[in-house]
PDB file of N, CA and C in Angstrom:
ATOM      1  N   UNK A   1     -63.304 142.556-106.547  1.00  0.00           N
ATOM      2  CA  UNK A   1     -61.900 142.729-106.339  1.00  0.00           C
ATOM      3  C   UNK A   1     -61.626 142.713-104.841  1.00  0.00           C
ATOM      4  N   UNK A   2     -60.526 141.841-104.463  1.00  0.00           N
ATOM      5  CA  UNK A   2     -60.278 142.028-102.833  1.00  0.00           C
ATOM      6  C   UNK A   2     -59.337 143.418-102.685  1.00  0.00           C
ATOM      7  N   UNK A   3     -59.950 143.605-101.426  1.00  0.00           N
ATOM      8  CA  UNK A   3     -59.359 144.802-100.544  1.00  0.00           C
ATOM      9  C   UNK A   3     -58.036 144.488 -99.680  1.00  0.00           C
ATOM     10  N   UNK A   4     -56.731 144.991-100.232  1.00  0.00           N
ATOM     11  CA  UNK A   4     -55.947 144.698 -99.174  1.00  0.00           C
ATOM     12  C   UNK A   4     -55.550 145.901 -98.317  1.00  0.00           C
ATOM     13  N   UNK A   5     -55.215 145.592 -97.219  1.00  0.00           N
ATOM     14  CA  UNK A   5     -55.010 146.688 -96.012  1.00  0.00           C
ATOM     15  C   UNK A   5     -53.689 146.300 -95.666  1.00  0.00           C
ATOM     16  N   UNK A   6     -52.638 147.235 -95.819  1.00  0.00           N
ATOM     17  CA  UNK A   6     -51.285 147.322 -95.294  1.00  0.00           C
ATOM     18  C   UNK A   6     -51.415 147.915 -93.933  1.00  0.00           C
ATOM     19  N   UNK A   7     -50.639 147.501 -92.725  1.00  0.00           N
ATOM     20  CA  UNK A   7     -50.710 148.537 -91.384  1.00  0.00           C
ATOM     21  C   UNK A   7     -49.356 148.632 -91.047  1.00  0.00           C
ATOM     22  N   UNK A   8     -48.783 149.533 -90.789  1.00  0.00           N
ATOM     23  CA  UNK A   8     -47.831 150.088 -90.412  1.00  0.00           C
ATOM     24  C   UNK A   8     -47.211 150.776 -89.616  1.00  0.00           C
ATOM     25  N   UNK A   9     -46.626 151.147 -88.209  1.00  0.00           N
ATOM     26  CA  UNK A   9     -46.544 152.131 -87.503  1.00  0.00           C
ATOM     27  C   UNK A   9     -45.156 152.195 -87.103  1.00  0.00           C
ATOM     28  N   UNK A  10     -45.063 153.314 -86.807  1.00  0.00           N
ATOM     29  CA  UNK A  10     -43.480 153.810 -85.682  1.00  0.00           C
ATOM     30  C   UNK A  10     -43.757 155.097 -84.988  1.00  0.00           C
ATOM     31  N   UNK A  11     -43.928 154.443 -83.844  1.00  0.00           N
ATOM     32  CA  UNK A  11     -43.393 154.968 -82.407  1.00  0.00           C
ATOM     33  C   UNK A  11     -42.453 155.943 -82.270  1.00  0.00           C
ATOM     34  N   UNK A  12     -41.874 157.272 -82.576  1.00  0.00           N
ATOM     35  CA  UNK A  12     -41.120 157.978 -82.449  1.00  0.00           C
ATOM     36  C   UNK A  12     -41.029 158.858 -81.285  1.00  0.00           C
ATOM     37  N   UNK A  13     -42.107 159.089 -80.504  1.00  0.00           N
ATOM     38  CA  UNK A  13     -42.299 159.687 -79.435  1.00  0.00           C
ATOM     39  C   UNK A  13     -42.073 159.255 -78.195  1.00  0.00           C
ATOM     40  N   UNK A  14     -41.705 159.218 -77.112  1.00  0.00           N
ATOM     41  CA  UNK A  14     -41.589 158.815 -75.920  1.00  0.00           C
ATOM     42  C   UNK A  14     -42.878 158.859 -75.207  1.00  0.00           C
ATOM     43  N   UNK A  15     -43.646 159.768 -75.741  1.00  0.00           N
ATOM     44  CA  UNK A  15     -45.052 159.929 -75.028  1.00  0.00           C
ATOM     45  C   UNK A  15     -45.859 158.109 -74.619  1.00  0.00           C
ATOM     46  N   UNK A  16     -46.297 157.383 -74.209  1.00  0.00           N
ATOM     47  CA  UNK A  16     -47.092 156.568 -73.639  1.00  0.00           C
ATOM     48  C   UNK A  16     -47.902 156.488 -74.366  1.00  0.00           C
ATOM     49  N   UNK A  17     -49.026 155.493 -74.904  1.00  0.00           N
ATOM     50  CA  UNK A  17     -49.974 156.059 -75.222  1.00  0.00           C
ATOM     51  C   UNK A  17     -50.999 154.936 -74.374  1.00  0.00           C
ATOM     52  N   UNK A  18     -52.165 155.440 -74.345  1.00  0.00           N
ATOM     53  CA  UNK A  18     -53.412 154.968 -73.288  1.00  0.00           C
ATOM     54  C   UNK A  18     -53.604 153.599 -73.957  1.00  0.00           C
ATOM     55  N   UNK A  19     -54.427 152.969 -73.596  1.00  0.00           N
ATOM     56  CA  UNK A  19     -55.031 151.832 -74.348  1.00  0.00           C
ATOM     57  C   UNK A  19     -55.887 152.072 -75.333  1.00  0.00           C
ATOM     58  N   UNK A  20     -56.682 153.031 -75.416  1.00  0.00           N
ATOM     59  CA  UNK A  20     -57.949 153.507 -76.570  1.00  0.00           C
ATOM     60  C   UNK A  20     -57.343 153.952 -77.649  1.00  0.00           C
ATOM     61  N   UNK A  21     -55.866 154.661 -77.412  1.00  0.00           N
ATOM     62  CA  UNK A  21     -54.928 154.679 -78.446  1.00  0.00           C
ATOM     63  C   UNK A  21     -54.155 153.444 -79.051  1.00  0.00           C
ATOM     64  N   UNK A  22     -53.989 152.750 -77.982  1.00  0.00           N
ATOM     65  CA  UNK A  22     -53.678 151.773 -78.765  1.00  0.00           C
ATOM     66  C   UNK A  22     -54.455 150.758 -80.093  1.00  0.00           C
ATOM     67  N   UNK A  23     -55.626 150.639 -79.032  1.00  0.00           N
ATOM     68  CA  UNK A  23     -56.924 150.261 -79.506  1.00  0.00           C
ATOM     69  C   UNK A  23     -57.199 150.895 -81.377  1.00  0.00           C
ATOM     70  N   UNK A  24     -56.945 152.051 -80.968  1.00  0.00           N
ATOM     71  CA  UNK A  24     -57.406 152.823 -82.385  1.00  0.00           C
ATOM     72  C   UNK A  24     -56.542 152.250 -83.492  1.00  0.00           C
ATOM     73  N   UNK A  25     -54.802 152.593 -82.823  1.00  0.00           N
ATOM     74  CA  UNK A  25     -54.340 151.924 -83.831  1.00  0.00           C
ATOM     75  C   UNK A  25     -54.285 150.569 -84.800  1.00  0.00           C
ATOM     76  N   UNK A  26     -55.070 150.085 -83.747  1.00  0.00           N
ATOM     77  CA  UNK A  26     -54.444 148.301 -84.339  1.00  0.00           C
ATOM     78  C   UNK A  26     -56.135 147.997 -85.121  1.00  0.00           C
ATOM     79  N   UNK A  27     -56.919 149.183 -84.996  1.00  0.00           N
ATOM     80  CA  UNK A  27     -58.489 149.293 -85.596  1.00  0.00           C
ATOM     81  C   UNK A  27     -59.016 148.217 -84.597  1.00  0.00           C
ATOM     82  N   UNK A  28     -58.969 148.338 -82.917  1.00  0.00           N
ATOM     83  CA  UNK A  28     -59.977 147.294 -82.770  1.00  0.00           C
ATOM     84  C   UNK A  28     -60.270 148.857 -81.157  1.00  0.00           C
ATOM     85  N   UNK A  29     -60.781 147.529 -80.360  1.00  0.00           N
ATOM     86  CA  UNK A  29     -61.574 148.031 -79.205  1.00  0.00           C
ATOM     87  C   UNK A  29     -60.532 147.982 -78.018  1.00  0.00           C
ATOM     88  N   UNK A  30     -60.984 148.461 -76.886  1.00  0.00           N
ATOM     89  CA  UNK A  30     -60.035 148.273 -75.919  1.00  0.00           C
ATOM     90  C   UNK A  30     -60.408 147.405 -74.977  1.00  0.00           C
ATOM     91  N   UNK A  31     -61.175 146.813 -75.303  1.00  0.00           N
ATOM     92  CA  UNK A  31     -61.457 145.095 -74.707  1.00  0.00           C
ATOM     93  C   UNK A  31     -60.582 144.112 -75.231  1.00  0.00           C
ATOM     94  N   UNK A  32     -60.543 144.441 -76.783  1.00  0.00           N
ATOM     95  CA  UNK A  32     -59.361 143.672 -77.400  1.00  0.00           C
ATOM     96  C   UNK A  32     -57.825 144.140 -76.800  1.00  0.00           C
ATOM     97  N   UNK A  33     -57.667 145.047 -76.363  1.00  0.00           N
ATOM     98  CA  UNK A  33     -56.099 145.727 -75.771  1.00  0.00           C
ATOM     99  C   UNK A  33     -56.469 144.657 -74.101  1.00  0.00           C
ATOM    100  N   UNK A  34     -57.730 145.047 -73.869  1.00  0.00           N
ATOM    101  CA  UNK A  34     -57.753 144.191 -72.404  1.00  0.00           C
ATOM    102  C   UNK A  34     -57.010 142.854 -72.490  1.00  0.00           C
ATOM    103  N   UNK A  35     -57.499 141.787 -73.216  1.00  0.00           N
ATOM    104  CA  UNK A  35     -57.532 140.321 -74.123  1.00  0.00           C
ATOM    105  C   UNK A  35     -55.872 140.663 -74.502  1.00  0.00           C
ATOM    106  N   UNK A  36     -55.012 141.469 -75.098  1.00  0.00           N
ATOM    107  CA  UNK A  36     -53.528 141.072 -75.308  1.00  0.00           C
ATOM    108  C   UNK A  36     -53.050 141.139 -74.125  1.00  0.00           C
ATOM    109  N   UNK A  37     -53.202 142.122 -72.960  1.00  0.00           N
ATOM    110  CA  UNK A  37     -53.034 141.939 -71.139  1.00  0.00           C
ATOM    111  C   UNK A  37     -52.828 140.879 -70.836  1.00  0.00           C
ATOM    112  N   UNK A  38     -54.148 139.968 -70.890  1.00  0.00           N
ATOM    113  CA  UNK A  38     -54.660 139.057 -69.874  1.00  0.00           C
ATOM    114  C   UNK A  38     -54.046 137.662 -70.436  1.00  0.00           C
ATOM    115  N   UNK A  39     -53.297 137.868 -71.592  1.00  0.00           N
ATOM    116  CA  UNK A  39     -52.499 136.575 -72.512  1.00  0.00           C
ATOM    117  C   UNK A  39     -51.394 136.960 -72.342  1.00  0.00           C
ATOM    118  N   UNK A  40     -51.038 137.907 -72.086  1.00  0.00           N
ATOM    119  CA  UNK A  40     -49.551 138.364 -72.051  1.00  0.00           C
ATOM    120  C   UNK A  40     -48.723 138.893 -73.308  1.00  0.00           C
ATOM    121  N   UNK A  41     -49.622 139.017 -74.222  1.00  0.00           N
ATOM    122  CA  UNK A  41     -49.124 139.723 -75.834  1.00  0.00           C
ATOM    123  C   UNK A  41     -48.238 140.929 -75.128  1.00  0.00           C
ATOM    124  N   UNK A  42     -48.680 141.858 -74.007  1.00  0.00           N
ATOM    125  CA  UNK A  42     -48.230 142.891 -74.521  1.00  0.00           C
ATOM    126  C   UNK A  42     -48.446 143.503 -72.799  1.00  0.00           C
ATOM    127  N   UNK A  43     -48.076 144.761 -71.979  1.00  0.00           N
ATOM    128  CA  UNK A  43     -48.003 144.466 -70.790  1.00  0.00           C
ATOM    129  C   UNK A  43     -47.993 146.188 -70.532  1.00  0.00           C
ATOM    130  N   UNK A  44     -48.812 146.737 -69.699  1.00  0.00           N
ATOM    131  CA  UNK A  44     -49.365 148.430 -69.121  1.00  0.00           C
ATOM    132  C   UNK A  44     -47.600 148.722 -68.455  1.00  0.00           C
ATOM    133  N   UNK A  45     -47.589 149.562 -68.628  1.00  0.00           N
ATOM    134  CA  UNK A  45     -46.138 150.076 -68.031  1.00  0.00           C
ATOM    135  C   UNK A  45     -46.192 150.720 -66.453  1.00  0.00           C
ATOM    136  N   UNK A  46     -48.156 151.029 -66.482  1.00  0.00           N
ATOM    137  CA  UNK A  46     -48.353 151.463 -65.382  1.00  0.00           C
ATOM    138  C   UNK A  46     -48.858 150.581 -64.491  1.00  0.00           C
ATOM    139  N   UNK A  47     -48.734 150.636 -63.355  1.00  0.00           N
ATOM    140  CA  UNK A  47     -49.615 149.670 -62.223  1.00  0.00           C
ATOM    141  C   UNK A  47     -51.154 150.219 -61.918  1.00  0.00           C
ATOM    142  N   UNK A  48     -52.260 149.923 -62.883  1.00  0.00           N
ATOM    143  CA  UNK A  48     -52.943 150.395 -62.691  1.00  0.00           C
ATOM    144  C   UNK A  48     -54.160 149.503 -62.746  1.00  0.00           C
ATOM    145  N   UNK A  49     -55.334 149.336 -62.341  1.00  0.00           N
ATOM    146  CA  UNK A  49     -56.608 148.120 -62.255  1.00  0.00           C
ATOM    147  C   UNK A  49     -57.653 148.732 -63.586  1.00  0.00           C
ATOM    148  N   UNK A  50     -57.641 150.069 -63.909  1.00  0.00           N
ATOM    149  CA  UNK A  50     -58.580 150.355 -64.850  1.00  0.00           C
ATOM    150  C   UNK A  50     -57.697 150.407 -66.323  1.00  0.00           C
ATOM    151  N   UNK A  51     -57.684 149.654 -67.320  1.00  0.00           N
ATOM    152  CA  UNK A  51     -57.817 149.963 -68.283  1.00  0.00           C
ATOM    153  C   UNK A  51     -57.699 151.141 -69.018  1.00  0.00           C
ATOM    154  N   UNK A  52     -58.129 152.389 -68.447  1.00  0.00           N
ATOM    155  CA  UNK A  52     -58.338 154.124 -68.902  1.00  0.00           C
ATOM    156  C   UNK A  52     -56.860 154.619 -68.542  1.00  0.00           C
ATOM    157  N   UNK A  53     -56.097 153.480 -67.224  1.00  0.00           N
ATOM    158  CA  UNK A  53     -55.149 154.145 -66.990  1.00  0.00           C
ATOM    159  C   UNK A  53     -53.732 153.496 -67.046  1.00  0.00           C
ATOM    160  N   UNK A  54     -54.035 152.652 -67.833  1.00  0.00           N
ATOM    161  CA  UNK A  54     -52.956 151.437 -68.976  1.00  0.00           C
ATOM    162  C   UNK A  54     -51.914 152.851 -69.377  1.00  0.00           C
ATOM    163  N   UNK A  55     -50.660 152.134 -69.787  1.00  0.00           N
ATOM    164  CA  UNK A  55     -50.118 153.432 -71.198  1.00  0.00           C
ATOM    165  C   UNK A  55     -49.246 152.285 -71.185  1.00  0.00           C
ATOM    166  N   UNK A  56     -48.719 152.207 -72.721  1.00  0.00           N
ATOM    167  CA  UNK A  56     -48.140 151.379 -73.113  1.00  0.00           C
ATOM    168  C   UNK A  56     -47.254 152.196 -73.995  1.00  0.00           C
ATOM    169  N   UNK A  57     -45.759 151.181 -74.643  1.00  0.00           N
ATOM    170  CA  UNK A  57     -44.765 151.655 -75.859  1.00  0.00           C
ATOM    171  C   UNK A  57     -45.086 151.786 -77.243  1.00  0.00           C
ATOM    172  N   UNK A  58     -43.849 151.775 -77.759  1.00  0.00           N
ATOM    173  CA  UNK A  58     -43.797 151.469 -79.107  1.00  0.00           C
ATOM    174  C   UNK A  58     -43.204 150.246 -79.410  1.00  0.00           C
ATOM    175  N   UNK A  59     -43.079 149.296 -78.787  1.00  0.00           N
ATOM    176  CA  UNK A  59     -42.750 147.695 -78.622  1.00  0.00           C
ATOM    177  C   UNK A  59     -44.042 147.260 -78.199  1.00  0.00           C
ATOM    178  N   UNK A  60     -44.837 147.470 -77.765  1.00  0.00           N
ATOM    179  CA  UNK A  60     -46.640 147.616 -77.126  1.00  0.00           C
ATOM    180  C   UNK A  60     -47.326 147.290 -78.699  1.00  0.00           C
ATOM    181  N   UNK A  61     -46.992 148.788 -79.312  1.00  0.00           N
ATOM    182  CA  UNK A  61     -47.797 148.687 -80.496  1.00  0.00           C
ATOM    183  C   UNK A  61     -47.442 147.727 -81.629  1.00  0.00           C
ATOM    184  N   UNK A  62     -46.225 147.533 -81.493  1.00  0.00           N
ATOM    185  CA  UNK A  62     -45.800 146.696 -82.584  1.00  0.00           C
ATOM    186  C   UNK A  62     -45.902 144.769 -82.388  1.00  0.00           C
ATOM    187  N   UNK A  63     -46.453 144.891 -80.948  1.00  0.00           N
ATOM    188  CA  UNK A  63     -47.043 143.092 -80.672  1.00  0.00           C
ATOM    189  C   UNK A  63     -48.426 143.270 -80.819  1.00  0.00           C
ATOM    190  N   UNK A  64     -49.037 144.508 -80.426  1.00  0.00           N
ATOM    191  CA  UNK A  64     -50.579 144.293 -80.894  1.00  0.00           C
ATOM    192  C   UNK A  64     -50.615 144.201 -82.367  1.00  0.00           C
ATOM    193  N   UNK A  65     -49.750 145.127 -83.501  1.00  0.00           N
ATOM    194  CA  UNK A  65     -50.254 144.740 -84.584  1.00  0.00           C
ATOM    195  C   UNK A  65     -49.833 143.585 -85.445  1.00  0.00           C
ATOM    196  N   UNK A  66     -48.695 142.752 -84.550  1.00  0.00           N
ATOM    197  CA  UNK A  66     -48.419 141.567 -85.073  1.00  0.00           C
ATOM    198  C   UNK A  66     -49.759 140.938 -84.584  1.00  0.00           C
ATOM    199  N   UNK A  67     -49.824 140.683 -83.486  1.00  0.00           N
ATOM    200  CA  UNK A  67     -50.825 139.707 -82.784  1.00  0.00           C
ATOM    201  C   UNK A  67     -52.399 139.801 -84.028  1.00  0.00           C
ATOM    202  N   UNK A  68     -52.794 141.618 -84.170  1.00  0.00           N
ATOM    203  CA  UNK A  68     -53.575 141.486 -85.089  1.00  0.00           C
ATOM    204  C   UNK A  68     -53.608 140.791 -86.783  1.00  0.00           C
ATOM    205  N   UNK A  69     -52.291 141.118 -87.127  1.00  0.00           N
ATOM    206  CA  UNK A  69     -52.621 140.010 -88.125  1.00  0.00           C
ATOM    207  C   UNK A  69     -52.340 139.386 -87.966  1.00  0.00           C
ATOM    208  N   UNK A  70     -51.730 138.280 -87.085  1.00  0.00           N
ATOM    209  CA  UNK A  70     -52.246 136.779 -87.341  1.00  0.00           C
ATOM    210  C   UNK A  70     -53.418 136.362 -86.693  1.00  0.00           C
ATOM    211  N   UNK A  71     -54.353 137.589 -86.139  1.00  0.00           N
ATOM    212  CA  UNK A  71     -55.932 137.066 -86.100  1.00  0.00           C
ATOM    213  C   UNK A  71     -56.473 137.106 -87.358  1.00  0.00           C
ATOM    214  N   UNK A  72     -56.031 137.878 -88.117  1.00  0.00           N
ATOM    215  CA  UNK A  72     -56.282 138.055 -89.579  1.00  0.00           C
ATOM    216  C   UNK A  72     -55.962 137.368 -90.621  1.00  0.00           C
ATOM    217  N   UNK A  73     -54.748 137.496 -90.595  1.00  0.00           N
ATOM    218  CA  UNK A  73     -54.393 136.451 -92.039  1.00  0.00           C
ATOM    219  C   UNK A  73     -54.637 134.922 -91.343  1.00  0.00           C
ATOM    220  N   UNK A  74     -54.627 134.717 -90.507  1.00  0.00           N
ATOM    221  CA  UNK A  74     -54.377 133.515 -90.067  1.00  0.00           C
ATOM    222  C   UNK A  74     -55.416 132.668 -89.187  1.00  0.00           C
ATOM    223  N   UNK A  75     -56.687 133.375 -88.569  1.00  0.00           N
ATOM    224  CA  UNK A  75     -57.840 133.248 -88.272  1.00  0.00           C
ATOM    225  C   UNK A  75     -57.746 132.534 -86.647  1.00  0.00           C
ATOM    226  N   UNK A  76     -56.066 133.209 -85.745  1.00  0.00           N
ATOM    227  CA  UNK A  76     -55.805 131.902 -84.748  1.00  0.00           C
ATOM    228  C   UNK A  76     -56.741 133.525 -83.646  1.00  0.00           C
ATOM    229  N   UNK A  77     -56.910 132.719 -82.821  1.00  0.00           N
ATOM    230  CA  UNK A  77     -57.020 133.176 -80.894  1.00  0.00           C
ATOM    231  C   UNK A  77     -56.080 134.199 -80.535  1.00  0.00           C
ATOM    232  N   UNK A  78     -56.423 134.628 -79.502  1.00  0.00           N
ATOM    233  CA  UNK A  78     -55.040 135.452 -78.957  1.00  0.00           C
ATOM    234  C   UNK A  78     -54.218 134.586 -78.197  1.00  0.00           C
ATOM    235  N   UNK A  79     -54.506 133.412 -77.397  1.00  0.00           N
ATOM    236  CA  UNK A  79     -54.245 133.052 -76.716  1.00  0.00           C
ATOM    237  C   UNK A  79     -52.849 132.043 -77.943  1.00  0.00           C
ATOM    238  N   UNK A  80     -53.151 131.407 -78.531  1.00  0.00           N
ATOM    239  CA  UNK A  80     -52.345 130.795 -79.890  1.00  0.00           C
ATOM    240  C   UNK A  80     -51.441 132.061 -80.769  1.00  0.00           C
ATOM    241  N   UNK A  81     -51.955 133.379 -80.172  1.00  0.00           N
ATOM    242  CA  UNK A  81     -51.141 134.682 -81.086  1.00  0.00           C
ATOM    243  C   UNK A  81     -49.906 134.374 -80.048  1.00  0.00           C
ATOM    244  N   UNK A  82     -50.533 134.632 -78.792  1.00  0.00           N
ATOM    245  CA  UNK A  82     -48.988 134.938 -77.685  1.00  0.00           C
ATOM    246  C   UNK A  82     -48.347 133.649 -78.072  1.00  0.00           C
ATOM    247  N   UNK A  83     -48.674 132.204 -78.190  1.00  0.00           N
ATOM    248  CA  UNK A  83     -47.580 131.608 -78.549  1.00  0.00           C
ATOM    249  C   UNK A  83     -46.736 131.876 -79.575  1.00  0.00           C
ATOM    250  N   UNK A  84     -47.125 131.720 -80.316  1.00  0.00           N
ATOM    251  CA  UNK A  84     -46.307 132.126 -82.030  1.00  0.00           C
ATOM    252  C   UNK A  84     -45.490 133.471 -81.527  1.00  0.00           C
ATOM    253  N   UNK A  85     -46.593 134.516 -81.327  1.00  0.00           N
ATOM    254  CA  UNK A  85     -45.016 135.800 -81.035  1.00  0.00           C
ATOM    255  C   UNK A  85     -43.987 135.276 -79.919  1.00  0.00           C
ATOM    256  N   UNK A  86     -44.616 134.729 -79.181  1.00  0.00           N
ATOM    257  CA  UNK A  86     -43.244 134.309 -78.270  1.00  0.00           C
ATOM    258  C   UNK A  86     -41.911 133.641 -78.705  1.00  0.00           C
ATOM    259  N   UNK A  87     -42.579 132.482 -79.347  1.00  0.00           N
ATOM    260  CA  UNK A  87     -41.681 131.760 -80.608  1.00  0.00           C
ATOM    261  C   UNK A  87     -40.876 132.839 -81.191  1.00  0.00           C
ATOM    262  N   UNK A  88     -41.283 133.216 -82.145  1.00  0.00           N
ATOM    263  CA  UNK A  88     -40.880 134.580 -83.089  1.00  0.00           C
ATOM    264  C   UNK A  88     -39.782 134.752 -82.481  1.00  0.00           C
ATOM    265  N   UNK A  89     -39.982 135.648 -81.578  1.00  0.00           N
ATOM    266  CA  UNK A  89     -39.164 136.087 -80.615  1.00  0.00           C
ATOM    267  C   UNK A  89     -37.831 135.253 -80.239  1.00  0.00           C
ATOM    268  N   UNK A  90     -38.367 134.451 -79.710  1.00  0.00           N
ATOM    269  CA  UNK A  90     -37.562 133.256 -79.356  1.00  0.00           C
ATOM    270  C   UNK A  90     -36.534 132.649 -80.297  1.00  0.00           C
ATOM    271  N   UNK A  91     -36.754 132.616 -81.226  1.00  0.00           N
ATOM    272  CA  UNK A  91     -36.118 132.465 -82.485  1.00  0.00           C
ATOM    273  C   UNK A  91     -35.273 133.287 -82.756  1.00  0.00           C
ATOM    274  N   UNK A  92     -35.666 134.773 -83.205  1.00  0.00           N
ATOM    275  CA  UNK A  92     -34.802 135.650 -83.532  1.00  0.00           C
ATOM    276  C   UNK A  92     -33.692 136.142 -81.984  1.00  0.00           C
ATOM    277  N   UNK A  93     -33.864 135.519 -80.935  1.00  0.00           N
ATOM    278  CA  UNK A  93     -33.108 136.001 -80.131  1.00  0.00           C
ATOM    279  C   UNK A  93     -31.726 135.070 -80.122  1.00  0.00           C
ATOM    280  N   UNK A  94     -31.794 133.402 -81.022  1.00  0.00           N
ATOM    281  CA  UNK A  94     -31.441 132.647 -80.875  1.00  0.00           C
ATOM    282  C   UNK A  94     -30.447 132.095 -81.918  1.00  0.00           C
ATOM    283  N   UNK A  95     -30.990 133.453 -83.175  1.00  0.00           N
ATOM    284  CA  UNK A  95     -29.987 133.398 -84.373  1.00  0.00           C
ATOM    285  C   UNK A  95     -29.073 134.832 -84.114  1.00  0.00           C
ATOM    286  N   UNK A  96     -29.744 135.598 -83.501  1.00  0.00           N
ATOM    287  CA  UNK A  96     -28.921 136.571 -82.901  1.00  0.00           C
ATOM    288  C   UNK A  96     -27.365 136.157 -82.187  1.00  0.00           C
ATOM    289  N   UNK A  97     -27.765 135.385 -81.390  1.00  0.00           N
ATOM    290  CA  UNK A  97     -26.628 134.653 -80.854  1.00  0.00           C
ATOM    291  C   UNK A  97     -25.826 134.081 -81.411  1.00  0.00           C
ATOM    292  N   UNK A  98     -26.139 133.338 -82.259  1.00  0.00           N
ATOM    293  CA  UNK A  98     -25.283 131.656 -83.311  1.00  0.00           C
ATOM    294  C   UNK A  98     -24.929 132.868 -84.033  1.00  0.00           C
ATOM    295  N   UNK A  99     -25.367 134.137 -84.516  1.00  0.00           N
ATOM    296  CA  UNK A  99     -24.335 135.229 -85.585  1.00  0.00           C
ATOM    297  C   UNK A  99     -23.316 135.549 -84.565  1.00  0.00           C
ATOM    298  N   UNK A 100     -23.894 136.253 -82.942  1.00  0.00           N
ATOM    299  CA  UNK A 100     -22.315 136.597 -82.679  1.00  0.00           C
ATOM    300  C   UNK A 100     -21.438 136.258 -82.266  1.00  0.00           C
ATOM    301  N   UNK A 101     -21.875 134.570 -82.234  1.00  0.00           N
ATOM    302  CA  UNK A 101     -20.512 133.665 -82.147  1.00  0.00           C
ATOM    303  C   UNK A 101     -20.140 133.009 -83.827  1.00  0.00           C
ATOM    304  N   UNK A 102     -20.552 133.789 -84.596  1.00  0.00           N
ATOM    305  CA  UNK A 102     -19.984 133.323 -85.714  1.00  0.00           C
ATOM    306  C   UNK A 102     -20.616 132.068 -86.404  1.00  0.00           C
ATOM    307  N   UNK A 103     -21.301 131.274 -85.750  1.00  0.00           N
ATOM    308  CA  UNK A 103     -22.030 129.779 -86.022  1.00  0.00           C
ATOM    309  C   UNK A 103     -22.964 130.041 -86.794  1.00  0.00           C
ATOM    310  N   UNK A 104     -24.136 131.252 -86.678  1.00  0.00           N
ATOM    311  CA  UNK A 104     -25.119 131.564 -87.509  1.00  0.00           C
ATOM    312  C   UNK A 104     -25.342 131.497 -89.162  1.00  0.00           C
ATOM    313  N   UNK A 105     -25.728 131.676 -89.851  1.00  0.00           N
ATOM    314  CA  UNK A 105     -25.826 131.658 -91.377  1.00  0.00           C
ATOM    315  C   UNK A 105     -25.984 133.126 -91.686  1.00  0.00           C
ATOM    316  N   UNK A 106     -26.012 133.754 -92.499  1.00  0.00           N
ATOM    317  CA  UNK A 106     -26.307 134.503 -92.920  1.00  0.00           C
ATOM    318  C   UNK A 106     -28.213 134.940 -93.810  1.00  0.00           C
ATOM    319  N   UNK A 107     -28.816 135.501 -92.451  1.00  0.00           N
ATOM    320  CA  UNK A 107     -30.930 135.177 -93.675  1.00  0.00           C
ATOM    321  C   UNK A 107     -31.153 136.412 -93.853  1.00  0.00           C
TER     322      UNK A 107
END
């Protein structure tokens, strides 16, 4: 029988959280939090060179765990994740618009 894994999160806190937290959440390492950095998935709030002293959002967590499943369901790179979320993005910023000039459709 296959195993499916739902992931889910919300950010309710203002607190920051480190990268190893982030890491935890999305079930990977913080080499992998390094790797969404260095592609631009996702971006330290702090100006900092070590990794230990990263802290990121709750807009943070919610591109790492997109980015993670489509390493998952979808078997792409990170580097091919940041495109697609960018897209994504790009998209929904673009029907956003065409609704509040009325042009949009209704999805």
């Amino acid at each position: 029988m296959a195993s499916v894994s739902i992931t889910t999160a919300t950010l309710t806190s203002s607190h920051p959280l480190a990268a190893s937290e982030l890491a935890h959440a999305c079930g990977a390492e913080v080499e992998w939090v390094v790797q969404l950095v260095q592609v631009g998935i996702i971006e330290s709030r702090t100006p900092a060179e070590r990794p230990d002293d990263w802290r990121f959002h709750g807009g943070d967590l919610q591109s790492a765990l997109e980015a993670r499943r489509l390493e998952r369901d979808f078997g792409i790179g990170l580097d091919a994740a940041a495109l697609v979320l960018d897209l994504e993005h790009e998209v929904r910023r673009l029907k956003a618009l065409l609704r509040a000039q009325g042009l949009g459709r209704e999805i």
